[in-house]
C-alpha atoms as a PDB file:
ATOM      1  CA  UNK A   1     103.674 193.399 -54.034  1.00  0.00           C
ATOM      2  CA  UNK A   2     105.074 191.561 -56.976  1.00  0.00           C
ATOM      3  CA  UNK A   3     108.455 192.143 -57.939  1.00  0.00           C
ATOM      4  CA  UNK A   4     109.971 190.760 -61.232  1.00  0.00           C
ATOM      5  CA  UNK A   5     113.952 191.182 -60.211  1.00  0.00           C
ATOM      6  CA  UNK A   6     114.376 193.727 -62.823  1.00  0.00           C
ATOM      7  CA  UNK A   7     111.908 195.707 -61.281  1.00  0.00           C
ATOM      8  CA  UNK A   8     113.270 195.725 -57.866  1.00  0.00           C
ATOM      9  CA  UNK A   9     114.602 198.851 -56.009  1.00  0.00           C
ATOM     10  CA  UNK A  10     117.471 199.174 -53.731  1.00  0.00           C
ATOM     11  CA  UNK A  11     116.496 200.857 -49.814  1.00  0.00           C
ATOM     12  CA  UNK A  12     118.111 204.290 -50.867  1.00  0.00           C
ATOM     13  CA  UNK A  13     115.336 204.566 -54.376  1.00  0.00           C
ATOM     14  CA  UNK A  14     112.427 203.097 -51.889  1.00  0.00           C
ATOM     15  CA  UNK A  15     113.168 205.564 -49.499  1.00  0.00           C
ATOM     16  CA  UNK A  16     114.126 208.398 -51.754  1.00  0.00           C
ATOM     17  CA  UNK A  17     110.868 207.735 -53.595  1.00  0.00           C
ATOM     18  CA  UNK A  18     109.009 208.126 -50.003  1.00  0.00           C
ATOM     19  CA  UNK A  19     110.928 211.579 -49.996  1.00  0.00           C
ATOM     20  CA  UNK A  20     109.579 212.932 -53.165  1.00  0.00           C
ATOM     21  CA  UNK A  21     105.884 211.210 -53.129  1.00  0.00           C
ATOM     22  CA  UNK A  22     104.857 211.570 -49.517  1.00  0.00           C
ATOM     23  CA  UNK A  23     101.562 211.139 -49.723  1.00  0.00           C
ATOM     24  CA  UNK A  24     100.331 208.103 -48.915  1.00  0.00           C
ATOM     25  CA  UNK A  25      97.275 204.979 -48.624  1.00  0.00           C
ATOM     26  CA  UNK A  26      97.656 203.708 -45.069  1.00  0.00           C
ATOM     27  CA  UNK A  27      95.655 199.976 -44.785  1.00  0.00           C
ATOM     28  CA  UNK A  28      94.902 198.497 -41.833  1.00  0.00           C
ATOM     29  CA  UNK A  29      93.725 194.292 -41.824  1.00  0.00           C
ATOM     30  CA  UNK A  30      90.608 194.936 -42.527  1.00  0.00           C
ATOM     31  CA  UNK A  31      91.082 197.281 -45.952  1.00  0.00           C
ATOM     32  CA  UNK A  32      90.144 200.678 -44.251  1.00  0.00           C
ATOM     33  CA  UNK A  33      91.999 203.074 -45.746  1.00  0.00           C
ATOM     34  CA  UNK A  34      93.228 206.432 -45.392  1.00  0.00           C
ATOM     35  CA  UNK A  35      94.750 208.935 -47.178  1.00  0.00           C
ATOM     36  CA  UNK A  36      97.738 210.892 -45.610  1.00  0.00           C
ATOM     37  CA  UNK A  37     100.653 212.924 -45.677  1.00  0.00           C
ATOM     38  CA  UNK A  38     103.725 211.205 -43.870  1.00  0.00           C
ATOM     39  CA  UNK A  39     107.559 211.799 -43.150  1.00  0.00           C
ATOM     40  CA  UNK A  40     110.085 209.313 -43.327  1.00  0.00           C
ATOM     41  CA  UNK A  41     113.118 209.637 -40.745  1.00  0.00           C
ATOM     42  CA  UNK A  42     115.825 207.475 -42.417  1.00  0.00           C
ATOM     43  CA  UNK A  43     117.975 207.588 -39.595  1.00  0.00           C
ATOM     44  CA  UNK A  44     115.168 205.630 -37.187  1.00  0.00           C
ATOM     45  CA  UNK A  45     115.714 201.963 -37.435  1.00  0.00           C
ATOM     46  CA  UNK A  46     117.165 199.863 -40.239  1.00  0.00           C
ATOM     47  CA  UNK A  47     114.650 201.061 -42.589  1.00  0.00           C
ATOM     48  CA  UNK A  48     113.169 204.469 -41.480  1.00  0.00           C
ATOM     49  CA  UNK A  49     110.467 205.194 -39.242  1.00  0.00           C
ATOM     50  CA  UNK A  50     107.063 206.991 -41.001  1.00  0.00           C
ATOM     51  CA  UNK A  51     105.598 209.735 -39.497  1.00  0.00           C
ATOM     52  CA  UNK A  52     101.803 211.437 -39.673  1.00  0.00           C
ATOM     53  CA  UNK A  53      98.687 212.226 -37.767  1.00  0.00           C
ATOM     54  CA  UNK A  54      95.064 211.968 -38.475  1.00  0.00           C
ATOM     55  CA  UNK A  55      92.511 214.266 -37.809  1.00  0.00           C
ATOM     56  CA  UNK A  56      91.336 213.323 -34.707  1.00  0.00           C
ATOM     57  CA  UNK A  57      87.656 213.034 -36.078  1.00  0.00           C
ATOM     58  CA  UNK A  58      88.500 210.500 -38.314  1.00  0.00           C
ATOM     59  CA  UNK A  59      87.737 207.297 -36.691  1.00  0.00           C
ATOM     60  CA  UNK A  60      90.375 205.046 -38.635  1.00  0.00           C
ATOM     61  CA  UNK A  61      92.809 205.871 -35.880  1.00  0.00           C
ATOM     62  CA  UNK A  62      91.114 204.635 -32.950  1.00  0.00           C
ATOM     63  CA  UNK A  63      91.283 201.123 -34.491  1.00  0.00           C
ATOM     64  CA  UNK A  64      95.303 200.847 -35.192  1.00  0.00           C
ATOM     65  CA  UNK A  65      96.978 200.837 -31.936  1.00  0.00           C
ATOM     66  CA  UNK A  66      99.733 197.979 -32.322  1.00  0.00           C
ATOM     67  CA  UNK A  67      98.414 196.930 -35.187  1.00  0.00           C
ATOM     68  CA  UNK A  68     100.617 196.345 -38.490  1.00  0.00           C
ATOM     69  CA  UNK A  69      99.516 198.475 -41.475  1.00  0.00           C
ATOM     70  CA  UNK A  70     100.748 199.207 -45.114  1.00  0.00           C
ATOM     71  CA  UNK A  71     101.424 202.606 -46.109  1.00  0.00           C
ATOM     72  CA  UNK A  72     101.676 202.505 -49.808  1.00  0.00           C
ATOM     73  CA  UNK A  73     103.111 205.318 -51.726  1.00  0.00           C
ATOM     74  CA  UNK A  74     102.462 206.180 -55.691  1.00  0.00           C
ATOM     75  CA  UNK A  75     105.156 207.414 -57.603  1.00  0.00           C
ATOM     76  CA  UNK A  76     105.014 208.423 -61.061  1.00  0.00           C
ATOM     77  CA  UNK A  77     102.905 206.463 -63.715  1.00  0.00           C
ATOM     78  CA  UNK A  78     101.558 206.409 -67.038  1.00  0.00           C
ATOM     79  CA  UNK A  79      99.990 204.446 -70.144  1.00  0.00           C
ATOM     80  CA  UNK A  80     102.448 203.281 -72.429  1.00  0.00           C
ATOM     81  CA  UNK A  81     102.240 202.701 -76.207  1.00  0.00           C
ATOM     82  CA  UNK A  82     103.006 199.491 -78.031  1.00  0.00           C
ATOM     83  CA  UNK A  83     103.825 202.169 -80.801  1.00  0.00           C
ATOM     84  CA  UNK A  84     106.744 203.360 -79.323  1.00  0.00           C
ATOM     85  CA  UNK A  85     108.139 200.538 -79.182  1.00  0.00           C
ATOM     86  CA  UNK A  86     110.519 199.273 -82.484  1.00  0.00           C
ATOM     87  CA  UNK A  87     109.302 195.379 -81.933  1.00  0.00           C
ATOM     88  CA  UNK A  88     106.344 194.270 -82.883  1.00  0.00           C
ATOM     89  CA  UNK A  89     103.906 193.045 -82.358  1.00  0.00           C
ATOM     90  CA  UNK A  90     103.385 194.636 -79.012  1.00  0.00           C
ATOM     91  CA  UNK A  91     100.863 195.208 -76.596  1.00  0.00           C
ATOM     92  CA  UNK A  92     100.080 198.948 -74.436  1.00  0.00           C
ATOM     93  CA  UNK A  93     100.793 198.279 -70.566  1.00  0.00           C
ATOM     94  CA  UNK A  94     101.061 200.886 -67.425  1.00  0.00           C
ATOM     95  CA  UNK A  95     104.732 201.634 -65.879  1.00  0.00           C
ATOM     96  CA  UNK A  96     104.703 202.970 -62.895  1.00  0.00           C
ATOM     97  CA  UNK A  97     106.765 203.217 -59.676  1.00  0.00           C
ATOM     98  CA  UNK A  98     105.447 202.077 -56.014  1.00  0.00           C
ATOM     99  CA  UNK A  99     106.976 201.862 -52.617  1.00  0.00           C
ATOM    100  CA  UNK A 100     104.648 199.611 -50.136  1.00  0.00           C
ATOM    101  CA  UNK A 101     106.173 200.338 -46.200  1.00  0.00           C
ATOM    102  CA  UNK A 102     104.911 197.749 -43.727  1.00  0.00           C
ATOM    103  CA  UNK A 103     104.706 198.000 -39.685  1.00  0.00           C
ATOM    104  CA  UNK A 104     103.292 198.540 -36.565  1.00  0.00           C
ATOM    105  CA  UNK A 105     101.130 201.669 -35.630  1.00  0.00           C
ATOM    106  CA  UNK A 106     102.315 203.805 -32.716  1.00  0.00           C
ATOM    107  CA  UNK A 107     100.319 206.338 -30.892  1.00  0.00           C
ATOM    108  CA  UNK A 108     102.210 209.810 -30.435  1.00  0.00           C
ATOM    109  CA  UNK A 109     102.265 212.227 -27.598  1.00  0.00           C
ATOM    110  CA  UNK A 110     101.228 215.666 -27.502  1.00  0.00           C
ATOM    111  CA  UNK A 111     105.096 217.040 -27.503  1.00  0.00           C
ATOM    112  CA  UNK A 112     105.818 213.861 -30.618  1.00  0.00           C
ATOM    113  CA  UNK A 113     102.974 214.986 -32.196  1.00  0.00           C
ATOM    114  CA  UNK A 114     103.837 218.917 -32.703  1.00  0.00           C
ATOM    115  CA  UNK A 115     107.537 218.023 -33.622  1.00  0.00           C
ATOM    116  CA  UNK A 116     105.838 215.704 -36.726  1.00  0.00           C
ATOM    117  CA  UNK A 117     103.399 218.085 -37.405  1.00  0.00           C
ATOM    118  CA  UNK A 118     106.679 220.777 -37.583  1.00  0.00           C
ATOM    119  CA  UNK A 119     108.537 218.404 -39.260  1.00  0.00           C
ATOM    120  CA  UNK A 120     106.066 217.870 -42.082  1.00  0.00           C
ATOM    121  CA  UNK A 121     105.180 221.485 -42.409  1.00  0.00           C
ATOM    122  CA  UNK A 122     109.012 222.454 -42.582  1.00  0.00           C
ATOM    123  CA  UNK A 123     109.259 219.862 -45.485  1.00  0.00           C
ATOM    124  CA  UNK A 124     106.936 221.696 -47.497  1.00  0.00           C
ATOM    125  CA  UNK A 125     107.013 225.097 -46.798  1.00  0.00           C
ATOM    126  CA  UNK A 126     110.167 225.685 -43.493  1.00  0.00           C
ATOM    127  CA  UNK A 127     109.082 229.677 -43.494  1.00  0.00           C
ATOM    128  CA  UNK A 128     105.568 229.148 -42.506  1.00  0.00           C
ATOM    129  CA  UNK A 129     106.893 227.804 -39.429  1.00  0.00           C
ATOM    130  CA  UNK A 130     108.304 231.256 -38.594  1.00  0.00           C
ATOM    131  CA  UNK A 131     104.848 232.992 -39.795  1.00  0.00           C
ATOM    132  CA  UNK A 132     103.197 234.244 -36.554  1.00  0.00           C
ATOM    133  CA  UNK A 133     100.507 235.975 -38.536  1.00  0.00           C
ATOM    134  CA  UNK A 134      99.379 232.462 -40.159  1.00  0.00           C
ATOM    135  CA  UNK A 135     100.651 229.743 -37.448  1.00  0.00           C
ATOM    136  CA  UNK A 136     100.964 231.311 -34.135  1.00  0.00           C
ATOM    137  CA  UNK A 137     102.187 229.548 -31.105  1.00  0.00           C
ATOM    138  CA  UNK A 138      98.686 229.672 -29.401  1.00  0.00           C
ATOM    139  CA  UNK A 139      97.515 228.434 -33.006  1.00  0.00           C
ATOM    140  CA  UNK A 140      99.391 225.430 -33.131  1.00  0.00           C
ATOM    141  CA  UNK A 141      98.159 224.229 -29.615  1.00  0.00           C
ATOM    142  CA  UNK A 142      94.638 224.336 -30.803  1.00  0.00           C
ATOM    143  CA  UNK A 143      95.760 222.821 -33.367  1.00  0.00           C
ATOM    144  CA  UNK A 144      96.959 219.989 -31.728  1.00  0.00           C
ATOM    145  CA  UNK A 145      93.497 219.048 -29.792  1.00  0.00           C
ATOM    146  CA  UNK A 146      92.276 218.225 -33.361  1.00  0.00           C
ATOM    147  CA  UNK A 147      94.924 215.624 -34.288  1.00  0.00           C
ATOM    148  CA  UNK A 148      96.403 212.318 -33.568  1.00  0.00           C
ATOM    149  CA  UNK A 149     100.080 211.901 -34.123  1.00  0.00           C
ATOM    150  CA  UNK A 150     101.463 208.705 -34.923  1.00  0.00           C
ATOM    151  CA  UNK A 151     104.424 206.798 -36.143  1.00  0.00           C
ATOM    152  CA  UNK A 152     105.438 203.085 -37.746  1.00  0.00           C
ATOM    153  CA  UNK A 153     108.785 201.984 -37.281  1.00  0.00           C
ATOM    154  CA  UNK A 154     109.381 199.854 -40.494  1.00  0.00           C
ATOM    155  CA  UNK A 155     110.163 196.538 -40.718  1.00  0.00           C
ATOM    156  CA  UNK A 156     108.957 195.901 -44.479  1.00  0.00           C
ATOM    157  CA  UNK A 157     110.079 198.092 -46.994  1.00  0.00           C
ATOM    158  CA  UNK A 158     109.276 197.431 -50.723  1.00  0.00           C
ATOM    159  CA  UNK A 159     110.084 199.785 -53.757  1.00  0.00           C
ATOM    160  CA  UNK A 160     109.132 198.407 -56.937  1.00  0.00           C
ATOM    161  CA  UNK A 161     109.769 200.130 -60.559  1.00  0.00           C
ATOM    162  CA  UNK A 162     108.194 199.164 -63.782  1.00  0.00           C
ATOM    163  CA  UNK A 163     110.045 201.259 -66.164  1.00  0.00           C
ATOM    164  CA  UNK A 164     110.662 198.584 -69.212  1.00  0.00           C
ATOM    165  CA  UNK A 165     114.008 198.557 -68.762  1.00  0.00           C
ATOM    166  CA  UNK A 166     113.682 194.767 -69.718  1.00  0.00           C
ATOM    167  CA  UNK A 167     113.650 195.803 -73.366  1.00  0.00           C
ATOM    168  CA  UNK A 168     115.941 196.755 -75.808  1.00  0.00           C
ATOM    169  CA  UNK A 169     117.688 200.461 -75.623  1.00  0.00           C
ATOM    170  CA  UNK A 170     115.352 201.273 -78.811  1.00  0.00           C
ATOM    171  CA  UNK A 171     112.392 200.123 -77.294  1.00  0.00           C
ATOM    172  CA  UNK A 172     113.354 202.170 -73.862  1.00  0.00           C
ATOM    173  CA  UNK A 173     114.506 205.216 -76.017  1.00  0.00           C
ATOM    174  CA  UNK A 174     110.944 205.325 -77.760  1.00  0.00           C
ATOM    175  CA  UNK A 175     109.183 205.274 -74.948  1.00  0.00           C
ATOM    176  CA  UNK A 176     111.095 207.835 -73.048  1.00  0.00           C
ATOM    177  CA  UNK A 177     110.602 210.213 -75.925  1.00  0.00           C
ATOM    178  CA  UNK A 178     106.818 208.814 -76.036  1.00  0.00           C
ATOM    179  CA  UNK A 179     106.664 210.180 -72.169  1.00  0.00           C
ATOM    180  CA  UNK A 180     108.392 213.458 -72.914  1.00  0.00           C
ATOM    181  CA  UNK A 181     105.948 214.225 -76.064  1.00  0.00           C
ATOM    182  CA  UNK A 182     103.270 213.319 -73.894  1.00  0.00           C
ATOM    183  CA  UNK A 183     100.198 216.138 -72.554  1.00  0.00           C
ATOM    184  CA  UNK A 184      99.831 214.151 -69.547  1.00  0.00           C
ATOM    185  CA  UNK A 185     102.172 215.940 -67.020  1.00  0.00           C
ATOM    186  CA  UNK A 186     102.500 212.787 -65.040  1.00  0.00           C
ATOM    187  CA  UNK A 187     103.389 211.089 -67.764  1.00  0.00           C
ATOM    188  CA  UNK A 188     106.280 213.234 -68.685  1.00  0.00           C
ATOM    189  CA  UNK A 189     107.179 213.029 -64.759  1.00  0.00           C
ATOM    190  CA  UNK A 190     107.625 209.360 -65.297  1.00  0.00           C
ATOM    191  CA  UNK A 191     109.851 210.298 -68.351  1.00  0.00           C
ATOM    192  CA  UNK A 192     112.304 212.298 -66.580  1.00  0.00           C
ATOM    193  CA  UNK A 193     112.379 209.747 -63.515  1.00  0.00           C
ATOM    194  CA  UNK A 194     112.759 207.026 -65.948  1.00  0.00           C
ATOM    195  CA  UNK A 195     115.405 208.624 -67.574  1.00  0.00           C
ATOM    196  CA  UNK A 196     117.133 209.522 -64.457  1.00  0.00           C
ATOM    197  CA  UNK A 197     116.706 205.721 -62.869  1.00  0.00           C
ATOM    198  CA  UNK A 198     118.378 204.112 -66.232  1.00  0.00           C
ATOM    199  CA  UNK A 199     121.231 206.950 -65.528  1.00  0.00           C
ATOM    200  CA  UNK A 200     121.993 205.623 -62.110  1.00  0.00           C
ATOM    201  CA  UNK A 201     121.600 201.656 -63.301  1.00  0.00           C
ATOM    202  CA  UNK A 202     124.302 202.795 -66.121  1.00  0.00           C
ATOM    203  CA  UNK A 203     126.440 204.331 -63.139  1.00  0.00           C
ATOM    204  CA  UNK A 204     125.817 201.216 -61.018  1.00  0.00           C
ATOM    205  CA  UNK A 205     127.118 199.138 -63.919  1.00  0.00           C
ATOM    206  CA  UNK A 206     130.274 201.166 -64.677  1.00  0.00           C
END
């Protein structure tokens, strides 16, 4: 992924990104793709250890054991005007935020693959793990004969942020209040994250 240094996040906003946008492209060498839920355990390795499953139907899985692949993870994004800006002349561009997590694809057991699946379900809703009526016990094990569990320990771990904060605080003012007028709820999700990033980098700075 290119990565002007200005654009460049630290392990913590990668990983916290991971936290809040969990759903993920995972690649394989030959472009197949997939489109998952994962779970990142921070405290597995020196850069977190993903965790998932596939439906066991899909046959993407079947091709991955010990193979690297790239999860990449979308973050908030959205058009931006050249009118909010206060230089001219100016051109529209895209900022976004993007966390690409490289490694090798492990195969999980049965036992590995019902703690994920609990641990991903407990990240979203914890309650509906104590829900007999919706996921029994006997539920869960049939369940499980329809997935595949999995894991990549990371060794690659790139966060990237395209924010603007290259220009001048006018220029990054206007288009934060650009974002925050904006219909487009992703776009005013960018805004606040935006806004929140250039907090920390002021805190970092201080």
């Amino acid at each position: 992924m290119y990565r002007p240094p200005d654009t460049r996040m630290s392990l913590t906003q990668a990983q916290a990104l991971i936290d809040a946008h969990g759903f993920a492209m995972l690649v394989d060498g030959s472009l197949r793709a997939s489109h998952l839920p994962l779970v990142l355990e921070r405290g597995e390795g020196e850069l977190g250890t993903l965790y998932g499953h596939f439906a066991r139907a899909n046959p993407h899985w079947r091709e991955l054991g010990g193979q690297r692949v790239l999860a990449a993870f979308p973050g908030p994004h959205a058009y931006v005007s050249p009118r909010w800006y206060a230089a001219r002349p100016a051109v529209p561009t895209w900022n976004y935020v993007a966390v690409h997590a490289g490694g090798v694809f492990e195969r999980l057991d049965d036992d590995a693959t019902q703690a994920a699946f609990d641990t991903l379900v407990a990240k979203y809703e914890p309650d509906l793990l104590d829900d007999a009526e919706i996921l029994s016990n006997a539920y869960r094990r049939r369940l499980l004969a329809g997935v595949v569990g999995f894991r990549i320990r990371l060794d690659d771990l790139q966060g990237k942020a395209k924010l603007g904060l290259n220009r001048s605080r006018v220029d990054q003012a206007g288009v934060l209040a650009g974002l925050g007028d904006s219909a487009d709820p992703l776009a005013r999700q960018l805004g606040a994250y935006t806004a929140a990033y250039g907090r920390e980098g002021d805190a970092h700075d201080g």
